[in-house]
C-alpha atoms as a PDB file:
ATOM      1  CA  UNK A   1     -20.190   8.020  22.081  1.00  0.00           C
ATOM      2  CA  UNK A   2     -21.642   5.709  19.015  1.00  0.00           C
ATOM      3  CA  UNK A   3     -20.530   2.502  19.769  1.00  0.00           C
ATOM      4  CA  UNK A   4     -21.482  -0.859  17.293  1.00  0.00           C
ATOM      5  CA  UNK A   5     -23.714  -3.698  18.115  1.00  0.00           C
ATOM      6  CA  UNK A   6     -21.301  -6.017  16.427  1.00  0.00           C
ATOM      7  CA  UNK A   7     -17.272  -5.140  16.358  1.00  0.00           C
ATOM      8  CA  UNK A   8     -17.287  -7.277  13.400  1.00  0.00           C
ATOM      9  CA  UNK A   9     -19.595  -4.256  11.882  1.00  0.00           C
ATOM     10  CA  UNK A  10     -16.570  -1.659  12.407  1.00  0.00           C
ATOM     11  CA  UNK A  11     -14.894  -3.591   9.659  1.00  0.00           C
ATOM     12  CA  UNK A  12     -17.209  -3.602   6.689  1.00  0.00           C
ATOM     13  CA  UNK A  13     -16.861  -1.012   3.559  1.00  0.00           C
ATOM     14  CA  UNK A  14     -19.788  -1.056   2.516  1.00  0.00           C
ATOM     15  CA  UNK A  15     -20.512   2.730   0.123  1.00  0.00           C
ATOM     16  CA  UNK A  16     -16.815   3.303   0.444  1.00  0.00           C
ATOM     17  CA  UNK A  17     -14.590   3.633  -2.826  1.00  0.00           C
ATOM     18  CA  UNK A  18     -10.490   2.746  -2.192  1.00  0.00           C
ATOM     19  CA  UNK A  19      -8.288   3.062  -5.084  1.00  0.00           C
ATOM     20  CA  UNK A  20      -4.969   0.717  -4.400  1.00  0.00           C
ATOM     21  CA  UNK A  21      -1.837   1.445  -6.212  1.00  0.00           C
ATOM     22  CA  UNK A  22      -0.053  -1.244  -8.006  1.00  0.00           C
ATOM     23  CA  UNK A  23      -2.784  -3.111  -7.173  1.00  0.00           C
ATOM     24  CA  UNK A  24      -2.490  -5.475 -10.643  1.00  0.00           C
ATOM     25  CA  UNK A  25      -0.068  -8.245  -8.509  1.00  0.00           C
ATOM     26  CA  UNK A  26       1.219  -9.051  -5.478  1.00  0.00           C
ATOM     27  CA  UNK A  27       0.417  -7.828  -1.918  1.00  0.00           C
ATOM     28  CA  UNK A  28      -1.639  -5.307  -3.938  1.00  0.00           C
ATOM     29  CA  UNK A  29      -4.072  -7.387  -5.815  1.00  0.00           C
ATOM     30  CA  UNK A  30      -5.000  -9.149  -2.483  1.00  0.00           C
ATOM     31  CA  UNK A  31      -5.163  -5.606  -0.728  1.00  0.00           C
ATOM     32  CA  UNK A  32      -7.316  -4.722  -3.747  1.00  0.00           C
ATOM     33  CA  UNK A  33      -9.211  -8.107  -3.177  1.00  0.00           C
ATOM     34  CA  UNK A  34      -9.881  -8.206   0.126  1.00  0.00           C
ATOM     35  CA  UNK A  35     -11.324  -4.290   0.178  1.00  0.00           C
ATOM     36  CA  UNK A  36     -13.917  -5.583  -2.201  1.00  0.00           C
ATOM     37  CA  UNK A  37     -14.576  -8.460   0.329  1.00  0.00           C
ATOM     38  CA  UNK A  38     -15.711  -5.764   2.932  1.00  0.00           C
ATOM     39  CA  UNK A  39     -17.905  -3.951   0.579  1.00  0.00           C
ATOM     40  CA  UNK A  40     -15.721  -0.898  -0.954  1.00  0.00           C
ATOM     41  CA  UNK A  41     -15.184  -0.367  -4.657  1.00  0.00           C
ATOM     42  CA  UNK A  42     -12.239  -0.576  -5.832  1.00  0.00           C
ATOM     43  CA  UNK A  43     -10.233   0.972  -8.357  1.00  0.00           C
ATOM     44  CA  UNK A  44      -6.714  -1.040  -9.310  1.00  0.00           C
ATOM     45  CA  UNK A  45      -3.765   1.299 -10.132  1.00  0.00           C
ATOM     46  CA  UNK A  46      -0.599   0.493 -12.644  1.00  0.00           C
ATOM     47  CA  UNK A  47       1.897   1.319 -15.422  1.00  0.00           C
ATOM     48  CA  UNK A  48       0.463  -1.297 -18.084  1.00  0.00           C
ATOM     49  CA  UNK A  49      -3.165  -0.952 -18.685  1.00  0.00           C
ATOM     50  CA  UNK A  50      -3.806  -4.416 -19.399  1.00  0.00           C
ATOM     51  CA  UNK A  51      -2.481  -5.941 -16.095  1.00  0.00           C
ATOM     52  CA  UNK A  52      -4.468  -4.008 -14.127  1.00  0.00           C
ATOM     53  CA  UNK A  53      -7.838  -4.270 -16.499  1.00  0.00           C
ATOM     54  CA  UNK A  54      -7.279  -7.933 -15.555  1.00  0.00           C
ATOM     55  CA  UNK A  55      -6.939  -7.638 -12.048  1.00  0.00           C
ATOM     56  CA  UNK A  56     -10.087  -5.126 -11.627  1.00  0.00           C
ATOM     57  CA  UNK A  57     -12.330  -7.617 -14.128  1.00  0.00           C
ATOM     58  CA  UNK A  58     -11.308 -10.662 -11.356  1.00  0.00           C
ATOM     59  CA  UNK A  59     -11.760  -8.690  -8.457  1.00  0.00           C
ATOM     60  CA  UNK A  60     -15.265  -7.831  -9.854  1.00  0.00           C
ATOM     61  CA  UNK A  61     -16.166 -11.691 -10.926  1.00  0.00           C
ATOM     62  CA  UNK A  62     -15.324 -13.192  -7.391  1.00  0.00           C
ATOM     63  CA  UNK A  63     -16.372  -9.964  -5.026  1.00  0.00           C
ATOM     64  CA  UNK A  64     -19.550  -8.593  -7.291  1.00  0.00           C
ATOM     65  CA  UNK A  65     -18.476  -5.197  -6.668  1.00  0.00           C
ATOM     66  CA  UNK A  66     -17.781  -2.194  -8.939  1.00  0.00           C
ATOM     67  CA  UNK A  67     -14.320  -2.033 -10.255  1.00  0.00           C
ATOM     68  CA  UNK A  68     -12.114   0.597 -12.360  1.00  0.00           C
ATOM     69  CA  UNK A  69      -8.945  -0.057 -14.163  1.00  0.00           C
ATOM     70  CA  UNK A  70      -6.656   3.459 -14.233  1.00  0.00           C
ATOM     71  CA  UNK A  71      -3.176   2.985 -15.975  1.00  0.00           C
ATOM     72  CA  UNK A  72      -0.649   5.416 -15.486  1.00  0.00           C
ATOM     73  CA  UNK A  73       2.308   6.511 -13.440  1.00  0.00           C
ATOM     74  CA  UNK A  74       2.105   7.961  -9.748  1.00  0.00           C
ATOM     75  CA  UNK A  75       5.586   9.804 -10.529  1.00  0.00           C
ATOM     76  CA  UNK A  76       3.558  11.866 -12.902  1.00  0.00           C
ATOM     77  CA  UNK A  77       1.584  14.602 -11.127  1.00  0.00           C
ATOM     78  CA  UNK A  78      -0.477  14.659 -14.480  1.00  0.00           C
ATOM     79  CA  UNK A  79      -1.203  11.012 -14.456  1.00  0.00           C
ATOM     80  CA  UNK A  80      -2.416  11.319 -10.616  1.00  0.00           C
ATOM     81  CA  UNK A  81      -4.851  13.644 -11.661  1.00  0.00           C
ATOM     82  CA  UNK A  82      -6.265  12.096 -14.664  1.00  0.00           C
ATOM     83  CA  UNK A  83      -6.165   8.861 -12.579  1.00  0.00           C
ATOM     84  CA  UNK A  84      -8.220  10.598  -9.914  1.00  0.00           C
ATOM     85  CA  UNK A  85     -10.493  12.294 -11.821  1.00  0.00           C
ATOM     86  CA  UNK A  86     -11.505   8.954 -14.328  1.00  0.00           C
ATOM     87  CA  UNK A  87     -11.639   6.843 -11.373  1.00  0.00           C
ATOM     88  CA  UNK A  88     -14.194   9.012  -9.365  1.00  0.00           C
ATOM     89  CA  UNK A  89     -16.279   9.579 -12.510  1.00  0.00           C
ATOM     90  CA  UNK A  90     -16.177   5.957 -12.633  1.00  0.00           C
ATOM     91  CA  UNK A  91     -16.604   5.191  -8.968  1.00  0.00           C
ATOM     92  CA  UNK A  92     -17.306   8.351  -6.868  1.00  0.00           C
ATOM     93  CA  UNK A  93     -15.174  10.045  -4.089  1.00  0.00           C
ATOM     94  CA  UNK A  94     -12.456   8.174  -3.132  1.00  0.00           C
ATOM     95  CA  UNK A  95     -12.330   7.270   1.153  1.00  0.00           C
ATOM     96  CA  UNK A  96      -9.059   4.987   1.496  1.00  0.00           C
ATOM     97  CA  UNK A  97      -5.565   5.113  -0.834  1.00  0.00           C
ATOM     98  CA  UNK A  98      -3.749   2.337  -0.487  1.00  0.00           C
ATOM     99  CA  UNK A  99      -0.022   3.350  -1.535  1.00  0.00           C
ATOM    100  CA  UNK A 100       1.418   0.076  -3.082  1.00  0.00           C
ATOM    101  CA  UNK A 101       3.317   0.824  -5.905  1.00  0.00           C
ATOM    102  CA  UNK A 102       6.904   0.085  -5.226  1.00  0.00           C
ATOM    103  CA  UNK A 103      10.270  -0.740  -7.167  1.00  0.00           C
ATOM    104  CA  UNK A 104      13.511  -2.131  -6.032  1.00  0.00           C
ATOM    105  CA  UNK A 105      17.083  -1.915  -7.275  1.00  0.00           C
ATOM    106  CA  UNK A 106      19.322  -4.020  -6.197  1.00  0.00           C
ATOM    107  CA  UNK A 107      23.385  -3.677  -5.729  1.00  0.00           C
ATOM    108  CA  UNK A 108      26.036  -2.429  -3.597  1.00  0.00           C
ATOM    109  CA  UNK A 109      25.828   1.527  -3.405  1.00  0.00           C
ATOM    110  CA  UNK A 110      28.724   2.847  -5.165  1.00  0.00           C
ATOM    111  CA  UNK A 111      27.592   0.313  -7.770  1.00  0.00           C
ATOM    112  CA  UNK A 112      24.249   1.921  -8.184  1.00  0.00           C
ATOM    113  CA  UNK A 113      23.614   4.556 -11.016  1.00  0.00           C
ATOM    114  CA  UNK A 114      21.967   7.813 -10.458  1.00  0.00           C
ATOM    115  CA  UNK A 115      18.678   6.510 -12.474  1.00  0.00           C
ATOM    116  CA  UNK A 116      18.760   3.618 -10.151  1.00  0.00           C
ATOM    117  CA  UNK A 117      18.334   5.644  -7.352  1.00  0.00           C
ATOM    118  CA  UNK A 118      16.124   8.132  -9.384  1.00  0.00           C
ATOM    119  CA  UNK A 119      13.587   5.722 -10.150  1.00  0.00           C
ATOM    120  CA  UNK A 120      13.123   4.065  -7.114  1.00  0.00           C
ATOM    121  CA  UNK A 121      13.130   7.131  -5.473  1.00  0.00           C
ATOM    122  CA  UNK A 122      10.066   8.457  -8.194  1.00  0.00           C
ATOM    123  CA  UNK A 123       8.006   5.481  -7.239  1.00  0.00           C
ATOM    124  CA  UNK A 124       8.313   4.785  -3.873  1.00  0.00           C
ATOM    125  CA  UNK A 125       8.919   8.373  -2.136  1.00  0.00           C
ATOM    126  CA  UNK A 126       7.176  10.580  -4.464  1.00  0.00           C
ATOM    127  CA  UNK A 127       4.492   9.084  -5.568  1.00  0.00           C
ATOM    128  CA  UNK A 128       2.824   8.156  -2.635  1.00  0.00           C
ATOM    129  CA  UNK A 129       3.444  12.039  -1.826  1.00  0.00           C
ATOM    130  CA  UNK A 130       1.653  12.893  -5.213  1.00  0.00           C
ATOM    131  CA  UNK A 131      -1.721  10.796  -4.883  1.00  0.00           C
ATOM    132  CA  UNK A 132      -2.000  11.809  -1.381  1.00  0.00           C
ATOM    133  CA  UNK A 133      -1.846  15.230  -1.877  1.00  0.00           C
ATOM    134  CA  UNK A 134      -4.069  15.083  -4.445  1.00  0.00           C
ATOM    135  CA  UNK A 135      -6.747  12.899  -2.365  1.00  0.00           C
ATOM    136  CA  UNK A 136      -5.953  14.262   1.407  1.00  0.00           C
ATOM    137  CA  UNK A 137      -7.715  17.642   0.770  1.00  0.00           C
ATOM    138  CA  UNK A 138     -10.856  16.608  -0.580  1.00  0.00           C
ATOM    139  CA  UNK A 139     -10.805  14.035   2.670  1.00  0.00           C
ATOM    140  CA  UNK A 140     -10.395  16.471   5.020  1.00  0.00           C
ATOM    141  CA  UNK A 141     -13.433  18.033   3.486  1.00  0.00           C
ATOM    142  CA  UNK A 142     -15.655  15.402   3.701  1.00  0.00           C
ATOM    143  CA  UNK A 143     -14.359  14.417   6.861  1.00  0.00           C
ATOM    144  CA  UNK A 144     -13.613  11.135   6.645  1.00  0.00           C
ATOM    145  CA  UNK A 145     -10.648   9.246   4.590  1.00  0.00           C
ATOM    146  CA  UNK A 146      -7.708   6.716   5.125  1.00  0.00           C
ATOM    147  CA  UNK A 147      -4.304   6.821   3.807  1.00  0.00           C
ATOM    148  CA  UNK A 148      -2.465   3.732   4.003  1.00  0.00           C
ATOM    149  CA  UNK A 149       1.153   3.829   2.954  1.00  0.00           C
ATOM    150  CA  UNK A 150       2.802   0.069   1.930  1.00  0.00           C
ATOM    151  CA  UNK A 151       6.275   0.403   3.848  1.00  0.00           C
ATOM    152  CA  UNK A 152       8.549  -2.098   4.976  1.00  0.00           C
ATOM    153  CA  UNK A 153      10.739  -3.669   7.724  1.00  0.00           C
ATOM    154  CA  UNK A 154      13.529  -1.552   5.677  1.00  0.00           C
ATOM    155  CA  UNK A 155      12.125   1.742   6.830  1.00  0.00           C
ATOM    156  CA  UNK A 156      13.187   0.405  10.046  1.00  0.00           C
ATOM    157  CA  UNK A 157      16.331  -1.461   9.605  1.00  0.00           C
ATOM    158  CA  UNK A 158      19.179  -1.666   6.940  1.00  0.00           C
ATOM    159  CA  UNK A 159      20.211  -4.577   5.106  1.00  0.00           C
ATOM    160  CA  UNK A 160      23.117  -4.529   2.068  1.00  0.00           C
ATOM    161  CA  UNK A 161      22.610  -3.396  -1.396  1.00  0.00           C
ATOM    162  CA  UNK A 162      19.525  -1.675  -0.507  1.00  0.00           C
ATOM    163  CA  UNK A 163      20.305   1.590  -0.640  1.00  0.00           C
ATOM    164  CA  UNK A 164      17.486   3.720  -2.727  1.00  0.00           C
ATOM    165  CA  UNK A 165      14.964   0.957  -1.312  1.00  0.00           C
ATOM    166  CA  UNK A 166      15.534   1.163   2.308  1.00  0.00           C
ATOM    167  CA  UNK A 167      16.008   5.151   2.198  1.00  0.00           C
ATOM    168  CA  UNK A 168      12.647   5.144  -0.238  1.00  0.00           C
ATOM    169  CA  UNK A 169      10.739   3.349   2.804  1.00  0.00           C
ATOM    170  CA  UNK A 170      12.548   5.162   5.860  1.00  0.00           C
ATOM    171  CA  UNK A 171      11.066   8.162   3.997  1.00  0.00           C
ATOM    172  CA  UNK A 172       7.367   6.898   3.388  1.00  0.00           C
ATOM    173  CA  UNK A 173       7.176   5.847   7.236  1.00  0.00           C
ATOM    174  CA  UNK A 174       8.141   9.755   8.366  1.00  0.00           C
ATOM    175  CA  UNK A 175       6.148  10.989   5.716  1.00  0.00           C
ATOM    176  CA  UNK A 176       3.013   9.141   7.301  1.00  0.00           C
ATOM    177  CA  UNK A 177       3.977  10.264  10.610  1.00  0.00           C
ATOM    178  CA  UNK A 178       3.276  13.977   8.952  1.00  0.00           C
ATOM    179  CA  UNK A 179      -0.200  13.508   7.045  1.00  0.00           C
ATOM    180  CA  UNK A 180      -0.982  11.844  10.375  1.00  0.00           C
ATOM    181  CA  UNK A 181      -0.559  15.482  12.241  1.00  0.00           C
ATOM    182  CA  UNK A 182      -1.811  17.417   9.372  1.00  0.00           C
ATOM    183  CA  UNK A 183      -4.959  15.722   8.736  1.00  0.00           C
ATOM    184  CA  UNK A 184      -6.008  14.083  12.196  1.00  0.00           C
ATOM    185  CA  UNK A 185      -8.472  16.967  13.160  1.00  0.00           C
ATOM    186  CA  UNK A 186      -9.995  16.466   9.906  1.00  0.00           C
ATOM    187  CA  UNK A 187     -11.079  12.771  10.549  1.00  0.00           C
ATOM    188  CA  UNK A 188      -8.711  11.102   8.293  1.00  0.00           C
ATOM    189  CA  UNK A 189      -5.893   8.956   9.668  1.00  0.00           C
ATOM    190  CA  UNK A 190      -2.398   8.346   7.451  1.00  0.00           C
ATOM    191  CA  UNK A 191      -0.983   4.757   8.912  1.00  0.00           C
ATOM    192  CA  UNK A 192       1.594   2.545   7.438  1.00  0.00           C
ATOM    193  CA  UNK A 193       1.837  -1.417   6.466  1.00  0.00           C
ATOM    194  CA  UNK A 194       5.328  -2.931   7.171  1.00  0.00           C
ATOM    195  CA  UNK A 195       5.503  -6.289   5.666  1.00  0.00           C
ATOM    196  CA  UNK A 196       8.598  -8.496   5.877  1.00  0.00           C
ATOM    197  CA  UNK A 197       9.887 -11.227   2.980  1.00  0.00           C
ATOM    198  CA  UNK A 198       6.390 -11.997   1.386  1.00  0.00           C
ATOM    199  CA  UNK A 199       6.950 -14.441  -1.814  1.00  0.00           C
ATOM    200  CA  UNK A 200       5.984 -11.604  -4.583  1.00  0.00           C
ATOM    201  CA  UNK A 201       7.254 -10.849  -7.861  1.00  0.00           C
ATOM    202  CA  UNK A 202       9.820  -8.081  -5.884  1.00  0.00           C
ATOM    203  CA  UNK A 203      11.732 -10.844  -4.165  1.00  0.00           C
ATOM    204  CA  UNK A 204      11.845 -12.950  -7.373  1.00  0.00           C
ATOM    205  CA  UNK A 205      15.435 -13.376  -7.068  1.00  0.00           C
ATOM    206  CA  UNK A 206      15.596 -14.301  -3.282  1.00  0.00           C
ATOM    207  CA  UNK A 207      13.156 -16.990  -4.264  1.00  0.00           C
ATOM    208  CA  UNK A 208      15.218 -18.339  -6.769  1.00  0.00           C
ATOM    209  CA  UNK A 209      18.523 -18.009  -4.822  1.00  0.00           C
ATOM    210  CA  UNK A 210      18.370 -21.228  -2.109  1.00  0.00           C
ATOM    211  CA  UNK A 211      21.302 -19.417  -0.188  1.00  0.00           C
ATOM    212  CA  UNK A 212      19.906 -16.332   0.168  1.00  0.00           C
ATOM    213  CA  UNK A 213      16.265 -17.730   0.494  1.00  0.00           C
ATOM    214  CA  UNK A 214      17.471 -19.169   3.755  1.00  0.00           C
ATOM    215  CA  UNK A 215      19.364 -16.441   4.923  1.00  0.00           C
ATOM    216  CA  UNK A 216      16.278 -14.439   5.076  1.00  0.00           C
ATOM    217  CA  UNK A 217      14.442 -17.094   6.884  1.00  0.00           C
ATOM    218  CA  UNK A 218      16.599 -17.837   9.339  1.00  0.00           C
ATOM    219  CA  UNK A 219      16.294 -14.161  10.533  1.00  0.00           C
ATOM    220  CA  UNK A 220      12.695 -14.506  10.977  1.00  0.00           C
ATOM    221  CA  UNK A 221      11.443 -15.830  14.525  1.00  0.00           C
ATOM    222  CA  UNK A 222       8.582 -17.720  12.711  1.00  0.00           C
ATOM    223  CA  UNK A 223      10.601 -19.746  10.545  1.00  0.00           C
ATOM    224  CA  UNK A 224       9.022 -18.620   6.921  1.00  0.00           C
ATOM    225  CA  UNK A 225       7.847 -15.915   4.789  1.00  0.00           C
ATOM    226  CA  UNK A 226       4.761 -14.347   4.547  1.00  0.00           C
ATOM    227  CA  UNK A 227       1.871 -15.709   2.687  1.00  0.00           C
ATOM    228  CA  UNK A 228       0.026 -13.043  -0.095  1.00  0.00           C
ATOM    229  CA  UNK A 229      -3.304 -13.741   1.944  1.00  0.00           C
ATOM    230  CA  UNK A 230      -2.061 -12.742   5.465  1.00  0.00           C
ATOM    231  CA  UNK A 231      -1.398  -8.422   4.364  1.00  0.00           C
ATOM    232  CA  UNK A 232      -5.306  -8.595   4.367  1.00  0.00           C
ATOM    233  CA  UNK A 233      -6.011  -8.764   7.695  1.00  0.00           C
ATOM    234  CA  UNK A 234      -3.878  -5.630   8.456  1.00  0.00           C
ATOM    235  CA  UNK A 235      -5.092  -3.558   5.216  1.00  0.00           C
ATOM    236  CA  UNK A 236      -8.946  -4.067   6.120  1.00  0.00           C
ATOM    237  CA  UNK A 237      -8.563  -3.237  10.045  1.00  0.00           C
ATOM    238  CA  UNK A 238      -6.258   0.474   8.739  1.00  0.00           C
ATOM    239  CA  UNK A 239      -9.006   0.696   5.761  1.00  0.00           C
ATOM    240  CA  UNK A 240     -11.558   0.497   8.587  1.00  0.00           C
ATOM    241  CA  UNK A 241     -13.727   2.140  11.528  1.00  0.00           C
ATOM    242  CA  UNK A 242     -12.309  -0.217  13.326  1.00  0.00           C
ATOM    243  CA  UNK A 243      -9.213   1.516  13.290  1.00  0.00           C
ATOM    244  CA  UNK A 244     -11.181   5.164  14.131  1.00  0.00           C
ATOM    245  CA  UNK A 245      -8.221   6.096  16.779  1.00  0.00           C
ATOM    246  CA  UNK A 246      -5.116   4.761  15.139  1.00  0.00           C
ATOM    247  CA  UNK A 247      -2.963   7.386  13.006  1.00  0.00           C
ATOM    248  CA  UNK A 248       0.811   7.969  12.462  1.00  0.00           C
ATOM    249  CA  UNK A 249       1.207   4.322  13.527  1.00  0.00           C
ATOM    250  CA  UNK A 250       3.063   1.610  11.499  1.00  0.00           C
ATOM    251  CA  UNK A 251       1.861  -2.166  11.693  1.00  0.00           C
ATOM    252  CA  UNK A 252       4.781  -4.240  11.204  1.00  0.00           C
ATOM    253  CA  UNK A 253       3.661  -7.760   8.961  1.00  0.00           C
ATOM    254  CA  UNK A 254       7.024  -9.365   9.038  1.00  0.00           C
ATOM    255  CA  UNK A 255       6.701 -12.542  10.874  1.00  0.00           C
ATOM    256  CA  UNK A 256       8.651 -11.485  14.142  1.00  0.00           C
ATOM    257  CA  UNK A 257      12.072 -10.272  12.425  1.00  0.00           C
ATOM    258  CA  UNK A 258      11.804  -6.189  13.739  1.00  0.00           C
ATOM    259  CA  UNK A 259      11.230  -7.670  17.139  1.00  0.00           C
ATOM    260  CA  UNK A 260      14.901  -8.623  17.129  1.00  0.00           C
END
């Protein structure tokens, strides 16, 4: 068995190439961000081409590493593949898909409209499905790759007016659980992120509701929400060697409230 002078070696990227969808804001930018920090290349995933030009050019400035901006839509098989295919011109062969892009609708469920559910459905559910079938063969091939789905405590629990969210989520966690059987011989592991209330542009309007702002914290044992810096942490160690016999698994980043 190989084992590493330094555990701290199992960590770094270095020659790797991740491509992190919506990856222009939020959790994703800093998942972006902090893959850079370890050495990978990145390229940064979204719907508006500008947004995520920006994000790729500022990852590149502070990091020094080689960056790609890919617009498109991960509901559209043909937008997957063009994505794909520019970005590994661009970059190479992709090793680690991050799964980030996510959209919320909000409302009680027989308030919700079909396209509600439709859409969030598109984005969260199906388009993880789409990039990773479109990656997982070619990292099966080469032996090594990591899938990293972006969850959340909702594909665990329920919570009102959540509907096509939480059943978007409880669908992406079982749908790891499977790439995780299918692809484990092959060297690549399929492993999901769970965070909890994080202050991104999602929650919006919990932030700017008081009420509800503290009705959220005062179901979580550490007393506050998530800082954008601390998903890094868990992203780099899934991205990683260091994570060589983890698969199927789900890392919850929620502050203590699925303990409860």
């Amino acid at each position: 068995m190989t084992q590493s002078t330094n555990a701290l070696d199992a960590f770094k990227l270095n020659g790797r190439h991740a491509l992190v969808t919506g990856g222009s804001k939020g959790l994703g930018i800093i998942m972006a961000g902090a893959l850079a920090d370890a050495g990978a290349s990145v390229t940064v995933v979204s719907r508006t081409e500008s947004e995520c030009k920006q994000a790729a050019d500022e990852i590149a400035q502070r990091t020094g590493q080689e960056t790609y901006a890919a617009a498109g839509d991960v509901s559209q098989a043909r937008d997957v593949e063009r994505i794909i295919d520019q970005s590994q011109q661009a970059l190479g062969p992709i090793d680690i898909l991050i799964n980030n892009a996510g959209i919320n609708a909000r409302g009680p469920a027989h308030e919700l409209a079909e396209s509600d559910w439709d859409d969030v459905i598109a984005i969260n559910l199906k388009g993880p499905f789409l990039v990773a079938r479109a990656l997982g063969h070619e990292m099966c091939w080469r032996g090594w790759g990591r899938v990293i789905n972006i969850g959340s405590i909702l594909s665990v629990i329920g919570m009102q007016g959540r509907s096509p969210y939480a059943a978007s989520k409880g669908g992406l966690l079982n749908l790891t659980r499977v790439m995780a059987l299918e692809w484990a011989e092959h060297g690549v592991t399929a492993n999901a992120i769970c965070p909890g209330p994080f202050a991104t542009e999602m929650n919006k309007p919990l932030l700017d509701d008081p009420e509800k702002y503290q009705a959220f914290v005062a179901k979580i044992p550490m007393g506050r929400w998530g800082e954008l810096h601390e998903i890094a942490g868990a992203v780099l160690f899934l991205a990683s060697d260091a994570s060589s016999y983890v698969t199927g698994s789900a890392l919850y980043v929620d502050g203590g409230w699925t303990t409860q």
